[in-house]
Each structure stands twice: as structure tokens, then as C-alpha cells.
PDB file of N, CA and C in Angstrom:
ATOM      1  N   UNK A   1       0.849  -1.174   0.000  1.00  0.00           N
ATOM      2  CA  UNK A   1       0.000   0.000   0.000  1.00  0.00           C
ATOM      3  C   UNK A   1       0.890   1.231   0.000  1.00  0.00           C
ATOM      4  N   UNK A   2       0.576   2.331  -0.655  1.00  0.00           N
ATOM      5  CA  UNK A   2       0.990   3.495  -0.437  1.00  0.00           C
ATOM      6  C   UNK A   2       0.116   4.627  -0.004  1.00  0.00           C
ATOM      7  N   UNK A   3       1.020   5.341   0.769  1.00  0.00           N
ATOM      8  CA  UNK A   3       0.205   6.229   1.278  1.00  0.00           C
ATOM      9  C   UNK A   3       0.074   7.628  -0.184  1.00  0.00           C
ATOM     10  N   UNK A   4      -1.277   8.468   0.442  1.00  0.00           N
ATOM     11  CA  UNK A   4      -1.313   9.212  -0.785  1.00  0.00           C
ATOM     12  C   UNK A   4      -1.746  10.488  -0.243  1.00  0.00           C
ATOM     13  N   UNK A   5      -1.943  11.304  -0.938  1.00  0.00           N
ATOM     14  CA  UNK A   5      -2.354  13.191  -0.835  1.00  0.00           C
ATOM     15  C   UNK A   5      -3.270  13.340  -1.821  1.00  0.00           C
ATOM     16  N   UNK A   6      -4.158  12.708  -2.499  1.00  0.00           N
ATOM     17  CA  UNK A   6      -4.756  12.724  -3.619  1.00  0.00           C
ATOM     18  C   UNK A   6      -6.607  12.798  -2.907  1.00  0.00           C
ATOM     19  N   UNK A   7      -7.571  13.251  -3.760  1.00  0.00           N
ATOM     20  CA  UNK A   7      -8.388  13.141  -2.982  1.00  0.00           C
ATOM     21  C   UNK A   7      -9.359  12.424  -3.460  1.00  0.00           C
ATOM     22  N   UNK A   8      -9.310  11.922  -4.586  1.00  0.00           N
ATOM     23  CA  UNK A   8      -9.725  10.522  -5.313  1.00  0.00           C
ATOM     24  C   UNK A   8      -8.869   9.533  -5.698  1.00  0.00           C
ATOM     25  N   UNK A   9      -9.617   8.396  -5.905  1.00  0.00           N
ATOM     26  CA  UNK A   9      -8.718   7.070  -6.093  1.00  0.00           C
ATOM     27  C   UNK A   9      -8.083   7.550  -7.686  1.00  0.00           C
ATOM     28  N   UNK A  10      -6.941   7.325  -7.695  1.00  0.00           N
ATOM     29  CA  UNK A  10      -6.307   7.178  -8.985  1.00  0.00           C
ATOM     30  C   UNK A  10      -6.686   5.837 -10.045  1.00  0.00           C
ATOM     31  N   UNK A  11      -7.030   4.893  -9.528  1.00  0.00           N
ATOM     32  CA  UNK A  11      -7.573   3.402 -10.181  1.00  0.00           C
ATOM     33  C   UNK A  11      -9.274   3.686 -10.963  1.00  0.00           C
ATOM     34  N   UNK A  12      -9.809   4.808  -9.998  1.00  0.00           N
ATOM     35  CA  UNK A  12     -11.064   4.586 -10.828  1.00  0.00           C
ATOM     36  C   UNK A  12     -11.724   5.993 -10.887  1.00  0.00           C
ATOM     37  N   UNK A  13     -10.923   6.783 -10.050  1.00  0.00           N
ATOM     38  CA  UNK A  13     -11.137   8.340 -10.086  1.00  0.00           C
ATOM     39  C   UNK A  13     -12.387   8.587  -9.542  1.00  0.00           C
ATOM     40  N   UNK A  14     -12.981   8.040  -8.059  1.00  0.00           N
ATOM     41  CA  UNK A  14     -14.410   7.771  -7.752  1.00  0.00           C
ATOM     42  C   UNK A  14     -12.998   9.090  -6.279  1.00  0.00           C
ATOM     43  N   UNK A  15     -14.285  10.017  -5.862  1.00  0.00           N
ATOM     44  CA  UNK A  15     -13.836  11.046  -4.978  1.00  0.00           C
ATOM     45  C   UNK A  15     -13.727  10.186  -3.559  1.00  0.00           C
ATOM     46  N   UNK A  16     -12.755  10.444  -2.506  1.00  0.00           N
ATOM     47  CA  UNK A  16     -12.312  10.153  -1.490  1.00  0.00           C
ATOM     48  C   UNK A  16     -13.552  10.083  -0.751  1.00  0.00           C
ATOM     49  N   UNK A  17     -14.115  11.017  -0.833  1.00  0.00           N
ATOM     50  CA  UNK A  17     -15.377  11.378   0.253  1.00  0.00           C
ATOM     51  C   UNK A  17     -16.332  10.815  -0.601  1.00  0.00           C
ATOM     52  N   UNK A  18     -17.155  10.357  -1.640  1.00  0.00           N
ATOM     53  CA  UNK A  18     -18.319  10.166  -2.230  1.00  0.00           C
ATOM     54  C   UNK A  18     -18.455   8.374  -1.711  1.00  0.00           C
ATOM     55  N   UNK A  19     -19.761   8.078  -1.993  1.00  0.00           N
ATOM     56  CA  UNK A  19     -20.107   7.183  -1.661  1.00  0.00           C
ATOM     57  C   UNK A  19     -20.476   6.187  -2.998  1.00  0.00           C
ATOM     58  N   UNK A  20     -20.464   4.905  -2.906  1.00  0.00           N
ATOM     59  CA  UNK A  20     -20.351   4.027  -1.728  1.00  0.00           C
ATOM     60  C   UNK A  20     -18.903   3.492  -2.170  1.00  0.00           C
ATOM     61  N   UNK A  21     -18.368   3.265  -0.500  1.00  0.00           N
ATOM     62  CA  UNK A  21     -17.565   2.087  -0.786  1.00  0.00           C
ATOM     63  C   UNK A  21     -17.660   1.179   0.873  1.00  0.00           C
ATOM     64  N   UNK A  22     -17.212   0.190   1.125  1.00  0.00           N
ATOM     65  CA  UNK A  22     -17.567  -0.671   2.190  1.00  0.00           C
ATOM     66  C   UNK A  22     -16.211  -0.828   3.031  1.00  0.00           C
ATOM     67  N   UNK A  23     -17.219  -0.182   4.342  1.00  0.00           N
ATOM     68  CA  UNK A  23     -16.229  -0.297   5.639  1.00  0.00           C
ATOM     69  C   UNK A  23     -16.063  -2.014   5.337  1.00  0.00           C
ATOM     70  N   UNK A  24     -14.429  -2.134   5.778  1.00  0.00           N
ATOM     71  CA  UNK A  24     -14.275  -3.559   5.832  1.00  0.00           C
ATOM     72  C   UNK A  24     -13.745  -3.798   7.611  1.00  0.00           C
ATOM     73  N   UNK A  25     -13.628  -2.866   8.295  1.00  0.00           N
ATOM     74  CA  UNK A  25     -12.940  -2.865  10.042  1.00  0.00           C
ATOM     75  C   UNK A  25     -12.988  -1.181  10.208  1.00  0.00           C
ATOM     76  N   UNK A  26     -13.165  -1.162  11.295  1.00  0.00           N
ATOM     77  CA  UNK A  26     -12.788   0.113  12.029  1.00  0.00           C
ATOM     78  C   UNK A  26     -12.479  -0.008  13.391  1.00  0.00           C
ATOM     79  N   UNK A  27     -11.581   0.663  13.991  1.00  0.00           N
ATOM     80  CA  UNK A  27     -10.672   0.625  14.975  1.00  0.00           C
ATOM     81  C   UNK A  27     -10.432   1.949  16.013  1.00  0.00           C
ATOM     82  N   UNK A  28     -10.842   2.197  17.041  1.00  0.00           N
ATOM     83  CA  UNK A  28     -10.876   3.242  17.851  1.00  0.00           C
ATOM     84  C   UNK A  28      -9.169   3.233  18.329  1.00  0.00           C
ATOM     85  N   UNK A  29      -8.478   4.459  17.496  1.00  0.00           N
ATOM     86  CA  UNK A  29      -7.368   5.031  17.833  1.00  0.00           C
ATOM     87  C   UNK A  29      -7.295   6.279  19.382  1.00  0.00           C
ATOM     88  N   UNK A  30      -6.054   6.046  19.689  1.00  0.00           N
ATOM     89  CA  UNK A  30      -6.277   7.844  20.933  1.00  0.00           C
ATOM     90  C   UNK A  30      -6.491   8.597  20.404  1.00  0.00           C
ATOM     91  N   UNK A  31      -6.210   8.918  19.067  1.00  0.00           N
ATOM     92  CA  UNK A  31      -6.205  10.418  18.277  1.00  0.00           C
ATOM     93  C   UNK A  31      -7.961  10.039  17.508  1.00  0.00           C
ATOM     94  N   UNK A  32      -8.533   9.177  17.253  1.00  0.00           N
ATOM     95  CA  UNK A  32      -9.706   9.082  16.288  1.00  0.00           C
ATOM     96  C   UNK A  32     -10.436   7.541  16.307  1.00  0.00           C
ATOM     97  N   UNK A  33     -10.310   7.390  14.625  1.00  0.00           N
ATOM     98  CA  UNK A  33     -10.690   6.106  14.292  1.00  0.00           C
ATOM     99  C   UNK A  33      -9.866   5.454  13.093  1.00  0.00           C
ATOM    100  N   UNK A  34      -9.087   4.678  12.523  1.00  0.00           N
ATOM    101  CA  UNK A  34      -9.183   4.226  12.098  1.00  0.00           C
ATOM    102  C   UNK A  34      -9.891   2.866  11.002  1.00  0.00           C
ATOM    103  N   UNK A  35     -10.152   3.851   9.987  1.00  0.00           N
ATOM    104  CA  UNK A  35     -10.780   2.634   8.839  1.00  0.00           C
ATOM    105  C   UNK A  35     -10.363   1.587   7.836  1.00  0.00           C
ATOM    106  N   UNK A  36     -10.756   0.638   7.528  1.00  0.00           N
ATOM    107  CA  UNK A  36     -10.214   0.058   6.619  1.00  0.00           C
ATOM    108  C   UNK A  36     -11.032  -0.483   5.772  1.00  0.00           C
ATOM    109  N   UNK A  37     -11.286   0.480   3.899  1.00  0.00           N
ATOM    110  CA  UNK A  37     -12.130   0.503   3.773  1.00  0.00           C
ATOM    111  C   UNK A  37     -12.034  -0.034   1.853  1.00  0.00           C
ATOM    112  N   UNK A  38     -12.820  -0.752   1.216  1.00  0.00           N
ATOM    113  CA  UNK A  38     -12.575  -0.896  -0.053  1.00  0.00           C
ATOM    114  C   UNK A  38     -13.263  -0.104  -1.079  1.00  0.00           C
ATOM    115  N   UNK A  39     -12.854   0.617  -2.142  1.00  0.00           N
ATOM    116  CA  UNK A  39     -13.486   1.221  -3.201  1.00  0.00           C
ATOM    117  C   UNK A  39     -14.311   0.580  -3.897  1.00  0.00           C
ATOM    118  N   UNK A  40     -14.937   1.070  -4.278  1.00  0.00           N
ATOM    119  CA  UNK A  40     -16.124   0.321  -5.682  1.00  0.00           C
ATOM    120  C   UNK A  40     -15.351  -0.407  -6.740  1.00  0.00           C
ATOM    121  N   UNK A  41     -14.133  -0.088  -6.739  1.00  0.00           N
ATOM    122  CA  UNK A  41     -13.154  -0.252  -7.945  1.00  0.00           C
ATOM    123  C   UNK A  41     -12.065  -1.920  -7.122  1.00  0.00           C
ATOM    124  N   UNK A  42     -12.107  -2.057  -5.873  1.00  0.00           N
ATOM    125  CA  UNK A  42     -11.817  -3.093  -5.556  1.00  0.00           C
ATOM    126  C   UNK A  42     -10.161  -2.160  -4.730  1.00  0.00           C
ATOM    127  N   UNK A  43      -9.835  -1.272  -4.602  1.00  0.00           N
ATOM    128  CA  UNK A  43      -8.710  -0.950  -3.660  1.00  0.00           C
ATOM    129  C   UNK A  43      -9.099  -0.855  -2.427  1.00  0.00           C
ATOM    130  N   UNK A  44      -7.788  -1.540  -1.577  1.00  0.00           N
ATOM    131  CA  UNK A  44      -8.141  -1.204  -0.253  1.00  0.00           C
ATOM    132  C   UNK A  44      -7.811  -0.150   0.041  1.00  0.00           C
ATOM    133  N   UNK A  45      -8.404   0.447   1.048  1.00  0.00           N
ATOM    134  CA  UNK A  45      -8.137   1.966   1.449  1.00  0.00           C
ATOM    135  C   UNK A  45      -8.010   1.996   2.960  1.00  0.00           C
ATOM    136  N   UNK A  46      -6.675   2.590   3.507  1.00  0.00           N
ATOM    137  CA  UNK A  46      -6.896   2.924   5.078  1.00  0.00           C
ATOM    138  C   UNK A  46      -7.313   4.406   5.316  1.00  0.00           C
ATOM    139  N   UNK A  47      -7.991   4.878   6.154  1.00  0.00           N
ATOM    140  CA  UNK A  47      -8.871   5.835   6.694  1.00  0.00           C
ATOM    141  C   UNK A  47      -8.894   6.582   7.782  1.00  0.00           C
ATOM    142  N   UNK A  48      -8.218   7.454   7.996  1.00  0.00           N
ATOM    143  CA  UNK A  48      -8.497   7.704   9.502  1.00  0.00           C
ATOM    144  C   UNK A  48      -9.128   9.452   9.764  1.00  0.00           C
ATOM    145  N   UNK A  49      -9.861   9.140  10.758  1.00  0.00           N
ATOM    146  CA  UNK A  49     -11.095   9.677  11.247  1.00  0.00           C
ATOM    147  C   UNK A  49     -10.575  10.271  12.356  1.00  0.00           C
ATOM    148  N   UNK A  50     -10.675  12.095  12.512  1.00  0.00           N
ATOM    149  CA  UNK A  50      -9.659  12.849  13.741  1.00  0.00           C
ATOM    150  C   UNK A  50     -10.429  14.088  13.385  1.00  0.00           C
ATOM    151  N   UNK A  51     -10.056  14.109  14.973  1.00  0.00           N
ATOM    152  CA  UNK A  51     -10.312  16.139  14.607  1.00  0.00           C
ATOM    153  C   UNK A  51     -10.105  17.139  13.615  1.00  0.00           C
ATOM    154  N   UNK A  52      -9.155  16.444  12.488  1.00  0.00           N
ATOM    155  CA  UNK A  52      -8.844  16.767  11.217  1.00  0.00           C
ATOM    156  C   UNK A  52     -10.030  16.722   9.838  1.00  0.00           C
ATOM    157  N   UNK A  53     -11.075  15.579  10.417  1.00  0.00           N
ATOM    158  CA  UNK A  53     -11.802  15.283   9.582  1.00  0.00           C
ATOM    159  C   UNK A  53     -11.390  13.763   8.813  1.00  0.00           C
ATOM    160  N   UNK A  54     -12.054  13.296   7.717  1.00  0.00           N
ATOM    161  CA  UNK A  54     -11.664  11.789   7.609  1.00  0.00           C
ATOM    162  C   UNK A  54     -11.005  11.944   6.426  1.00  0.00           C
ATOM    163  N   UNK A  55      -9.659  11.122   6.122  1.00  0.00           N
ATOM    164  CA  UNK A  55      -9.018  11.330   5.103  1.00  0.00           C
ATOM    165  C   UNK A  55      -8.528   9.908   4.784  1.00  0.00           C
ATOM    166  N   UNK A  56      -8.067   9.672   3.309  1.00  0.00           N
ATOM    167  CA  UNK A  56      -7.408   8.079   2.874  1.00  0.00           C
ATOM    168  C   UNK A  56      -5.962   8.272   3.202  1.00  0.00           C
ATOM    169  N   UNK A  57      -5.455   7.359   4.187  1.00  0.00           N
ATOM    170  CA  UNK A  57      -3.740   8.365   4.410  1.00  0.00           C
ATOM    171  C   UNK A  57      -2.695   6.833   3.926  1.00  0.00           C
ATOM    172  N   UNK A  58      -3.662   5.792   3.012  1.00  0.00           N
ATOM    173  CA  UNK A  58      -3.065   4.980   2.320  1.00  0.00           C
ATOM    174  C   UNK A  58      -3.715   3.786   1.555  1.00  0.00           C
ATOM    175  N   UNK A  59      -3.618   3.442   0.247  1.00  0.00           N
ATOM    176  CA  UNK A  59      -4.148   2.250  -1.064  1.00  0.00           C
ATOM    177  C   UNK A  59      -3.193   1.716  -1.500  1.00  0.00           C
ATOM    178  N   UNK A  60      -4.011   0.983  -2.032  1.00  0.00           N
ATOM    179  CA  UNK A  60      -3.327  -0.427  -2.836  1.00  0.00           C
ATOM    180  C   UNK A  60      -4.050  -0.107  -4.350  1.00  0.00           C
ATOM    181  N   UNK A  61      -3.495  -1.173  -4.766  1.00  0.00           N
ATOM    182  CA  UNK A  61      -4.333  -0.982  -6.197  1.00  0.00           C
ATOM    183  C   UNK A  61      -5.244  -1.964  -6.479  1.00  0.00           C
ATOM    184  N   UNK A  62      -6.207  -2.007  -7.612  1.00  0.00           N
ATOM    185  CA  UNK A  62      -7.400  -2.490  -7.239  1.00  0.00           C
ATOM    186  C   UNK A  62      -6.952  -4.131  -7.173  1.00  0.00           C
ATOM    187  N   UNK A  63      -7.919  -4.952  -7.325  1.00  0.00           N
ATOM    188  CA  UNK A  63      -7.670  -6.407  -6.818  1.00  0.00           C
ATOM    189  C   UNK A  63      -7.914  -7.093  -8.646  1.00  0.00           C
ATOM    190  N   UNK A  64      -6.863  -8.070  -8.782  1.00  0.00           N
ATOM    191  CA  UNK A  64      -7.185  -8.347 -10.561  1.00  0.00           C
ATOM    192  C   UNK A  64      -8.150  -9.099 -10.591  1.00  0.00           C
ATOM    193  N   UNK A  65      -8.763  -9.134 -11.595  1.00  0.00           N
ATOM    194  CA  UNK A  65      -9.656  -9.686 -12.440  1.00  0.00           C
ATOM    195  C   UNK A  65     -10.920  -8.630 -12.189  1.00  0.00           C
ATOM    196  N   UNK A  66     -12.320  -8.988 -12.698  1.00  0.00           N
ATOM    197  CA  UNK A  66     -13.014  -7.867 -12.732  1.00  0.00           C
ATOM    198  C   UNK A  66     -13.494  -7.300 -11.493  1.00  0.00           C
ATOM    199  N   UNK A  67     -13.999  -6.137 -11.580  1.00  0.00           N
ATOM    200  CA  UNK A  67     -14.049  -4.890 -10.159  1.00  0.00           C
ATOM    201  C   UNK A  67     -15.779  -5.364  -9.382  1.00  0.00           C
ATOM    202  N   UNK A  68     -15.742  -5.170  -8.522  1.00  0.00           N
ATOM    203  CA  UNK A  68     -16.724  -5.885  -7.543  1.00  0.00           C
ATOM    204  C   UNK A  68     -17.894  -5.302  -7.570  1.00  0.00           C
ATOM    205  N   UNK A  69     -18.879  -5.174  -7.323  1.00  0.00           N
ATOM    206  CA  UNK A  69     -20.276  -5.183  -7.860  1.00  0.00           C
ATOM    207  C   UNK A  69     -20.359  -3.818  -6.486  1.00  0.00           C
ATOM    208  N   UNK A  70     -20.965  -2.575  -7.011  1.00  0.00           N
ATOM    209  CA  UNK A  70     -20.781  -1.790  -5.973  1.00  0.00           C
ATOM    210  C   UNK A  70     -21.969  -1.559  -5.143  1.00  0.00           C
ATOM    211  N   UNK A  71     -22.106  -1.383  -3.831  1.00  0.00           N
ATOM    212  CA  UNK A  71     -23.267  -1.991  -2.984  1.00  0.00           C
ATOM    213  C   UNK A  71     -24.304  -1.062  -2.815  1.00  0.00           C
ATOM    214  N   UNK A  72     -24.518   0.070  -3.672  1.00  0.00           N
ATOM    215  CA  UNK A  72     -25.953   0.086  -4.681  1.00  0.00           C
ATOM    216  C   UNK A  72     -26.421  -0.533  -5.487  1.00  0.00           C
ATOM    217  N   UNK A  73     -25.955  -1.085  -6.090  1.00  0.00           N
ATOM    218  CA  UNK A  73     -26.402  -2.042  -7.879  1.00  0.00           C
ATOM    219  C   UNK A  73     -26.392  -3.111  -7.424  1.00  0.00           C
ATOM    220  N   UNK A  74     -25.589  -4.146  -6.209  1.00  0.00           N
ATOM    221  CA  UNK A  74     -25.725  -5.378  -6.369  1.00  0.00           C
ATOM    222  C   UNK A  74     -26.849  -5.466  -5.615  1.00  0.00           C
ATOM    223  N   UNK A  75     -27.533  -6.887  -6.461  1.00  0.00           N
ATOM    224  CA  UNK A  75     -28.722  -7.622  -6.387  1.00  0.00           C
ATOM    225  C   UNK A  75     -29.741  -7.025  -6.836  1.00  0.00           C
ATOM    226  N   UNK A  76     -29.730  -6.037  -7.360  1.00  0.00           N
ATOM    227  CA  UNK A  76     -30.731  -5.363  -8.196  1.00  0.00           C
ATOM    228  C   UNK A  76     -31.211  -5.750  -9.674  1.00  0.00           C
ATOM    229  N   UNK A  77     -32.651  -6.302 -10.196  1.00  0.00           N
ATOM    230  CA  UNK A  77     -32.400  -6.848 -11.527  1.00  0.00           C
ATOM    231  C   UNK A  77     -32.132  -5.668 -12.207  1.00  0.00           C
ATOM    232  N   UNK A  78     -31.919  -5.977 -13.218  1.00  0.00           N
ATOM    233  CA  UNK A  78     -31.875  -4.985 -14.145  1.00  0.00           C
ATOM    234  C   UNK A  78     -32.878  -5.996 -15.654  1.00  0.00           C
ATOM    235  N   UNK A  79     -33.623  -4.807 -16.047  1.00  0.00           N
ATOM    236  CA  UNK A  79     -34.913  -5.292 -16.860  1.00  0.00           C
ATOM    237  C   UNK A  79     -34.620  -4.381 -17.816  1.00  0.00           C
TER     238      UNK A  79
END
């Protein structure tokens, strides 16, 4: 993983703050919270949550083969 300064994912260009992507753990730090969280696009993302406000302060790149069904659309038919 690398950490980043960017405020969207570079893999799928979906904004830091927009929704959805899925808490996968969260963790009560002294300073906040720590998240650990995956993009729609399949990167993991760490998260942390402070008096600063919530920011990605490190990713990976997405996971190979195709990108994961994002948790608005899945199970939804489509007609």
C-alpha cells in the first residue's frame, strides 16, 4: 500500500469522500478512528477519522480480475 495526498482514487477516479464504498474494520485510535475501507473499484483503502476530519492516508491498487459489484447495484435486476 501506499500512502497518498490525492483526494480521489487514482484506479477509478471515484472522490475520497463520495459514496459508496464498504467499511471492511474500524478501529478506535487515541487520536480518532481508524478505517479500513474498499473502493467500488476493488482498492483497499486505510482511513483515519480525527479532529482533522476523515481522510485516505493509504491504497493499494485495485484487486485483478473484474471490479466488484458496488453496494448500490448489487442484487438489483436490471430489466
Amino acid at each position: 500500500m501506499t500512502s497518498t495526498d490525492a483526494t480521489a482514487c487514482p484506479h477509478c477516479g471515484w472522490p475520497d469522500g463520495g459514496e459508496p464504498f464498504r467499511v471492511l474494520s474500524r478501529h478506535t485510535t487515541a487520536t480518532g478512528l481508524t478505517l479500513w475501507t474498499r473502493c467500488g473499484c476493488g482498492s483497499l483503502q486505510v482511513r483515519v477519522a480525527d479532529g482533522r476530519g476523515t481522510r485516505v492516508v493509504s491504497r493499494s491498487g485495485p484487486a485483478p480480475g473484474p471490479a466488484p459489484a458496488r453496494p448500490d447495484t448489487a442484487g438489483r435486476c436490471r430489466t
